[in-house]
C-alpha atoms as a PDB file:
ATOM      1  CA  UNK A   1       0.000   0.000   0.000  1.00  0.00           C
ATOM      2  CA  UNK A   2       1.345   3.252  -1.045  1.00  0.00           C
ATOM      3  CA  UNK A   3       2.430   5.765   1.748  1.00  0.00           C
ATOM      4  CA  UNK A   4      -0.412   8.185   0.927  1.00  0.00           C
ATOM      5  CA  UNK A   5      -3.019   5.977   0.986  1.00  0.00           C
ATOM      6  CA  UNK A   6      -4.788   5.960   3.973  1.00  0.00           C
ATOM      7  CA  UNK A   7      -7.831   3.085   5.253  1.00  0.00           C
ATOM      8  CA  UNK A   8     -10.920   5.104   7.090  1.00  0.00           C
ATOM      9  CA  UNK A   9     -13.662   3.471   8.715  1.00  0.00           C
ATOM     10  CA  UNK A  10     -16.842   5.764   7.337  1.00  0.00           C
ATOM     11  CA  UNK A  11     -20.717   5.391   8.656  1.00  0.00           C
ATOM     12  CA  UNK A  12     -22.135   4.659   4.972  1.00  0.00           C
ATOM     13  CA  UNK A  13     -19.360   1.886   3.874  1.00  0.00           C
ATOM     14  CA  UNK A  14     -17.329  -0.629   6.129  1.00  0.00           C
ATOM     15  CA  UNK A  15     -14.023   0.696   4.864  1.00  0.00           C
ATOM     16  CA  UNK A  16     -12.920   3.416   2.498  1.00  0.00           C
ATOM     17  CA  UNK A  17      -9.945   3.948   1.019  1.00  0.00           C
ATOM     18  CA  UNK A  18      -8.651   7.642   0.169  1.00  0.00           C
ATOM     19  CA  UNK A  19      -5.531   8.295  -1.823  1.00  0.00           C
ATOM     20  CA  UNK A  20      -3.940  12.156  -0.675  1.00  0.00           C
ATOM     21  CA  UNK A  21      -1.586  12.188  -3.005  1.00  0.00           C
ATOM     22  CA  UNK A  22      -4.353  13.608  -5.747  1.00  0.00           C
ATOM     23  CA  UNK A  23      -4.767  16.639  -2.935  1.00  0.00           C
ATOM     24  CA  UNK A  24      -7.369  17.011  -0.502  1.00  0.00           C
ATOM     25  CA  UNK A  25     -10.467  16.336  -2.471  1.00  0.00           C
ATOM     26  CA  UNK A  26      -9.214  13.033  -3.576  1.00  0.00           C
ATOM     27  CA  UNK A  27      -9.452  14.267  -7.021  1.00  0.00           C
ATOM     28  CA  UNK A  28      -6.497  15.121  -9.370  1.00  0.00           C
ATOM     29  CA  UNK A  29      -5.666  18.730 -10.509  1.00  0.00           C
ATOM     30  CA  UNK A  30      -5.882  17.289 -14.077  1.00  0.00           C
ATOM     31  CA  UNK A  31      -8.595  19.078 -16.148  1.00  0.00           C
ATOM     32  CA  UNK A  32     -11.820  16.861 -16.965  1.00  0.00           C
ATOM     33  CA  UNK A  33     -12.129  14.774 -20.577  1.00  0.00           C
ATOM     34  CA  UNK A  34     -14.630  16.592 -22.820  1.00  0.00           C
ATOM     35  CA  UNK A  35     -17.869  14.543 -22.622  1.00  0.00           C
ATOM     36  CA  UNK A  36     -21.461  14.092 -24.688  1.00  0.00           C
ATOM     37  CA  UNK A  37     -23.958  16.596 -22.260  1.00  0.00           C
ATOM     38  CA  UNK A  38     -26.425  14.312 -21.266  1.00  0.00           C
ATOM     39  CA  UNK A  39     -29.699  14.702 -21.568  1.00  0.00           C
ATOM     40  CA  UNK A  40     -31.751  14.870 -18.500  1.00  0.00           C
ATOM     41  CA  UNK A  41     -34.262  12.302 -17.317  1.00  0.00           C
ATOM     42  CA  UNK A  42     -37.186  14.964 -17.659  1.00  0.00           C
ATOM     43  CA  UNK A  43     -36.343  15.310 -21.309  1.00  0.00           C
ATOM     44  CA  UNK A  44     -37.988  13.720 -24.092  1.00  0.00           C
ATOM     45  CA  UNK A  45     -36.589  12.101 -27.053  1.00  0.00           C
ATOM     46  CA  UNK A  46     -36.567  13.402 -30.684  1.00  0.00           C
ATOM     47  CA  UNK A  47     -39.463  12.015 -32.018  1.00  0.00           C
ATOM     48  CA  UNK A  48     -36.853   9.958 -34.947  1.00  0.00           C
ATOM     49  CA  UNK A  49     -35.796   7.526 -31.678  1.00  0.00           C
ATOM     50  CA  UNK A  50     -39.530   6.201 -31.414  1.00  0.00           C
ATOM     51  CA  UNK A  51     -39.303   4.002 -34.696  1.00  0.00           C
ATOM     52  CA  UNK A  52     -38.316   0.555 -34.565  1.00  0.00           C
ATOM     53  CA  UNK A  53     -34.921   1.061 -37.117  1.00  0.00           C
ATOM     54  CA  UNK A  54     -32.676  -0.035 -33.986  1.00  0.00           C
ATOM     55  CA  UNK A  55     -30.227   2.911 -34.975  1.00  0.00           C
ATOM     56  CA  UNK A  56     -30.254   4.694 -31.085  1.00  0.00           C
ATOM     57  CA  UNK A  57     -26.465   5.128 -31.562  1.00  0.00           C
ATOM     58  CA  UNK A  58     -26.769   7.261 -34.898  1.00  0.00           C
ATOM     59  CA  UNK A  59     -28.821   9.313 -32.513  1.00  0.00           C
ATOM     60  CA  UNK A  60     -26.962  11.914 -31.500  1.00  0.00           C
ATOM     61  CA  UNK A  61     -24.501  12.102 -34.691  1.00  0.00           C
ATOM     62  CA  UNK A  62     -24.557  15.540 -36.453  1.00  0.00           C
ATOM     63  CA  UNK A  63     -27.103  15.016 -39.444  1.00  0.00           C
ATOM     64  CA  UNK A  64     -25.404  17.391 -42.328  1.00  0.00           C
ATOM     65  CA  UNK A  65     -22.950  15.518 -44.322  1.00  0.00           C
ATOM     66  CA  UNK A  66     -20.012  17.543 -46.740  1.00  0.00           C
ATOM     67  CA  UNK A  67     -19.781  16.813 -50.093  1.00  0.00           C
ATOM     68  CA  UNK A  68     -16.563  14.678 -49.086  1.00  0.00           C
ATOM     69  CA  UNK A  69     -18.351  12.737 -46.869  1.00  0.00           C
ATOM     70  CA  UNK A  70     -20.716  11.844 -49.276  1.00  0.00           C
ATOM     71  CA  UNK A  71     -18.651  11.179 -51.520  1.00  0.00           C
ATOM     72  CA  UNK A  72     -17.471   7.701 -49.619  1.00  0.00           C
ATOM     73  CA  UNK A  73     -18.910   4.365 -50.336  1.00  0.00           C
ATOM     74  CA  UNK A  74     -19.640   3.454 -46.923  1.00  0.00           C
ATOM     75  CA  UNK A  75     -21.931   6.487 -46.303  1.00  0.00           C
ATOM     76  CA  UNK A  76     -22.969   5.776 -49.658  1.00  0.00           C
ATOM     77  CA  UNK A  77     -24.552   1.922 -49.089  1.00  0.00           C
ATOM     78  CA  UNK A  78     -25.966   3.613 -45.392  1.00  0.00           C
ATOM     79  CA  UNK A  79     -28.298   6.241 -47.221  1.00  0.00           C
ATOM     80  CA  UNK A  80     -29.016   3.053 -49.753  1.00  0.00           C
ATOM     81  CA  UNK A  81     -29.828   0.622 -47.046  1.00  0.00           C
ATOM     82  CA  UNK A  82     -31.818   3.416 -45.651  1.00  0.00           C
ATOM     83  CA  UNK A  83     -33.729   3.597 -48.764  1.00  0.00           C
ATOM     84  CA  UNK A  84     -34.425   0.257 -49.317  1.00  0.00           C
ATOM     85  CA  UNK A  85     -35.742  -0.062 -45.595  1.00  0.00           C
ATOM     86  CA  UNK A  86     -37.761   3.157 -45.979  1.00  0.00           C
ATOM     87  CA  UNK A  87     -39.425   1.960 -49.418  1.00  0.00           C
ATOM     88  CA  UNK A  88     -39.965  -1.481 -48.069  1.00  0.00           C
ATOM     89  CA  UNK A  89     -41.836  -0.128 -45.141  1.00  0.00           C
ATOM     90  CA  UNK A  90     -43.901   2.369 -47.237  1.00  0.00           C
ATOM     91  CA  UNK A  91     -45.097  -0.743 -49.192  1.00  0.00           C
ATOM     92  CA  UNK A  92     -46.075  -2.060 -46.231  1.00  0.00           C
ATOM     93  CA  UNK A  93     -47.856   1.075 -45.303  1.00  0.00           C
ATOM     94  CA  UNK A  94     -49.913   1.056 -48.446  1.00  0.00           C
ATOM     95  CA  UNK A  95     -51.308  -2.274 -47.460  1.00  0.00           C
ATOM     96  CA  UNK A  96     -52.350  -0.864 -43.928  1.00  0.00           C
ATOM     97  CA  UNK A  97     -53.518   1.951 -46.104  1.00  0.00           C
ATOM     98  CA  UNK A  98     -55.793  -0.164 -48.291  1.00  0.00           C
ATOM     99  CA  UNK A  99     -56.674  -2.084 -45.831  1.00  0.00           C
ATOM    100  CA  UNK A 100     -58.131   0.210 -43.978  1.00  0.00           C
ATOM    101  CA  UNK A 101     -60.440   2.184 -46.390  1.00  0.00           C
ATOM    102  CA  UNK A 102     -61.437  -1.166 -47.079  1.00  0.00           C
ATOM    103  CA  UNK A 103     -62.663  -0.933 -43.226  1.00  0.00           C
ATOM    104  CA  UNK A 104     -63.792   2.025 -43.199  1.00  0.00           C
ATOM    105  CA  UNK A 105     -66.381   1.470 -46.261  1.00  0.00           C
ATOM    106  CA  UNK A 106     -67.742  -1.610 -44.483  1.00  0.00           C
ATOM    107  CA  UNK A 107     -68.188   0.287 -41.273  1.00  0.00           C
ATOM    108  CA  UNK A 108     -69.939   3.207 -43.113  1.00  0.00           C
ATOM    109  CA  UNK A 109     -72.081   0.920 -45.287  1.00  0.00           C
ATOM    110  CA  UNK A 110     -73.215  -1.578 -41.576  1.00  0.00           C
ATOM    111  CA  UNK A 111     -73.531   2.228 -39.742  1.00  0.00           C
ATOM    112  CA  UNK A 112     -76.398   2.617 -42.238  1.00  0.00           C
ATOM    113  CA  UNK A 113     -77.918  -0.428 -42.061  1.00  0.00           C
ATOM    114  CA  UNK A 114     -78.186  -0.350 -38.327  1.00  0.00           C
ATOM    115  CA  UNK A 115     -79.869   3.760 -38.615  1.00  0.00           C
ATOM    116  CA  UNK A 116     -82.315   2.212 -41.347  1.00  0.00           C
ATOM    117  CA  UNK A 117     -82.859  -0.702 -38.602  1.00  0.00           C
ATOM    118  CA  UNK A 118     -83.330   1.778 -35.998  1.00  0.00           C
ATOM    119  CA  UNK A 119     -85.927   3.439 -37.998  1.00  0.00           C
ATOM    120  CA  UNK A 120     -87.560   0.639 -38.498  1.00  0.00           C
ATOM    121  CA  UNK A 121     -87.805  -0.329 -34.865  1.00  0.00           C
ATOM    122  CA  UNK A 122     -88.977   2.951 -34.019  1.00  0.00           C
ATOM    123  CA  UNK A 123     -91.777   2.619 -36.283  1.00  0.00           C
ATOM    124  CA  UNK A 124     -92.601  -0.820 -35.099  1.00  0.00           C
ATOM    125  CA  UNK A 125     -92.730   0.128 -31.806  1.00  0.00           C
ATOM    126  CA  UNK A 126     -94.908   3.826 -32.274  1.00  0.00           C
ATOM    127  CA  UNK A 127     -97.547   1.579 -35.028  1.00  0.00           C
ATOM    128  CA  UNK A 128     -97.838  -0.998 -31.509  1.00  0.00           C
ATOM    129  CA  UNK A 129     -98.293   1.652 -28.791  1.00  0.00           C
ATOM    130  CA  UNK A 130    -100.617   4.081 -31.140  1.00  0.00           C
ATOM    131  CA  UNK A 131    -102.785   1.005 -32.499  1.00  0.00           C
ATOM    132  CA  UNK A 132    -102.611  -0.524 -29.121  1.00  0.00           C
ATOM    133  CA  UNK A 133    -104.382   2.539 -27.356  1.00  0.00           C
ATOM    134  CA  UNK A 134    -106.696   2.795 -30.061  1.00  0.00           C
ATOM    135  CA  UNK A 135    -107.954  -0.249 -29.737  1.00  0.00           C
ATOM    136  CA  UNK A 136    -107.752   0.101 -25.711  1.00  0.00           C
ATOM    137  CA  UNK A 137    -110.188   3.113 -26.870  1.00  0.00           C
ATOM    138  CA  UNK A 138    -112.361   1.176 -28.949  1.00  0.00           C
ATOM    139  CA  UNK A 139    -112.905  -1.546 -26.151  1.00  0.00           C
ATOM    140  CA  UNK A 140    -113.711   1.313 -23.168  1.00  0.00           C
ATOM    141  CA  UNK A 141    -115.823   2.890 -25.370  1.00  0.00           C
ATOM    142  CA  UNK A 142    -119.312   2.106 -26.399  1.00  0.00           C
ATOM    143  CA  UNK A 143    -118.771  -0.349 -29.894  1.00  0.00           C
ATOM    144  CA  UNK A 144    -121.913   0.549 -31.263  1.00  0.00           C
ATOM    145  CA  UNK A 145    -120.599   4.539 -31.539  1.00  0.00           C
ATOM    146  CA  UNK A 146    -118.974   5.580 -34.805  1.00  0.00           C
ATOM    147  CA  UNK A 147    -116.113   6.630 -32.746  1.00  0.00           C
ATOM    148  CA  UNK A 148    -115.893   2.791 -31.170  1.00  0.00           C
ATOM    149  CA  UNK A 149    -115.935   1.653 -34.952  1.00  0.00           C
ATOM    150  CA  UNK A 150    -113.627   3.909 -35.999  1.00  0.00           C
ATOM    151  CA  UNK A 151    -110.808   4.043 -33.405  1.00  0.00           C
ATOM    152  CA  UNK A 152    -111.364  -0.416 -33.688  1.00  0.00           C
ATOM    153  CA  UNK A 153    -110.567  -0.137 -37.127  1.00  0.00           C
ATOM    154  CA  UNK A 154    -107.752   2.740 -36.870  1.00  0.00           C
ATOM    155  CA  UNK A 155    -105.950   0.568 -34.192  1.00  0.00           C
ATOM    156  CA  UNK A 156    -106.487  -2.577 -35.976  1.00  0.00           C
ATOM    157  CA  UNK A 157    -104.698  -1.409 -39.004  1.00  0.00           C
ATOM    158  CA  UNK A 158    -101.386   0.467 -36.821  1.00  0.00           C
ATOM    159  CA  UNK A 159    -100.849  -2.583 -35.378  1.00  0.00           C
ATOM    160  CA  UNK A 160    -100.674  -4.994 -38.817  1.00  0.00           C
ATOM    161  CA  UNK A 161     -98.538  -2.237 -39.878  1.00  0.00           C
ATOM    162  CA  UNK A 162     -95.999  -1.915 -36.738  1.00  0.00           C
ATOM    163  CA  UNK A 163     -95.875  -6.343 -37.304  1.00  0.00           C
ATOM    164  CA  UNK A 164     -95.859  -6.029 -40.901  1.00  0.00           C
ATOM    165  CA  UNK A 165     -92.764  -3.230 -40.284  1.00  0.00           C
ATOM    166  CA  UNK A 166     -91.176  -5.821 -38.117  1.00  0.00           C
ATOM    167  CA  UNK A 167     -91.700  -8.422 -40.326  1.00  0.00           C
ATOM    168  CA  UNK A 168     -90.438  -7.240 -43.285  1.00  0.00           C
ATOM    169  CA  UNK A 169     -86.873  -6.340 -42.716  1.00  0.00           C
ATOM    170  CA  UNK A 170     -85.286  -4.724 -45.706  1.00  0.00           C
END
């Protein structure tokens, strides 16, 4: 063990060992490497790190190229591969893309089916309820009035039409 070095006992670690002969601090007078500035935990990354290319260390690289460095062949086949990955997942995006007017036609054409449906329910059930108290009408009434007749025969015919309208689904 070197001569500077000295063993302390300190209350967060069993032992720790200091050297002195970096100065006081522990720390030598020797000025820091230039480092990267990290980015802080709060921050949020570019929105180019949330695709699933698996390029996170091309990240942080400078993104304008000279006319030398585009000049080599090795930056060359990058921008190339980069291409072909880019075109291959556009074609794959026109799929999604056809697929999903396809989609969205069928879901427009059911939505109106299912109004015309609800239409029809609604008339079923308003020919039912209006015949229905007609006829409840014609019962409490006297039958041999022309109202009793009438409001028997109006009733009769809401409610063949509210079963016909069930019935006959379009």
């Amino acid at each position: 063990m070197p001569a500077t070095a000295v063993i302390r006992k300190s209350p967060w670690m069993s032992w720790r060992r200091q050297d002195y002969s970096k100065g006081p601090s522990g720390m030598s007078q020797e000025p820091a490497p230039d480092l990267e500035p990290t980015t802080p935990a709060g921050d949020q990354e570019p929105a180019t790190a949330k695709g699933k290319s698996g390029r996170r260390s091309f990240l942080r690289l400078r993104r304008e190229l000279t006319d030398d460095e585009l000049a080599t062949p090795a930056v060359q086949r990058m921008l190339l591969d980069e291409v072909e990955q880019l075109e291959g997942e556009l074609a794959d995006l026109h799929v999604y893309q056809e697929k999903f007017h396809e989609a969205d036609k069928d879901r427009a054409t059911l939505q109106e089916r299912f109004k015309s449906k609800v239409s029809i329910e609604i008339l079923h059930v308003a020919c039912i309820v209006v015949g229905g108290a007609a006829l409840g009408y014609a019962t409490s009434n006297c039958i041999s009035q022309p109202a009793g007749h009438l409001a028997l025969a109006f009733g009769g015919v809401l409610v063949l039409a509210g079963l016909l309208a069930k019935a006959v689904k379009p």
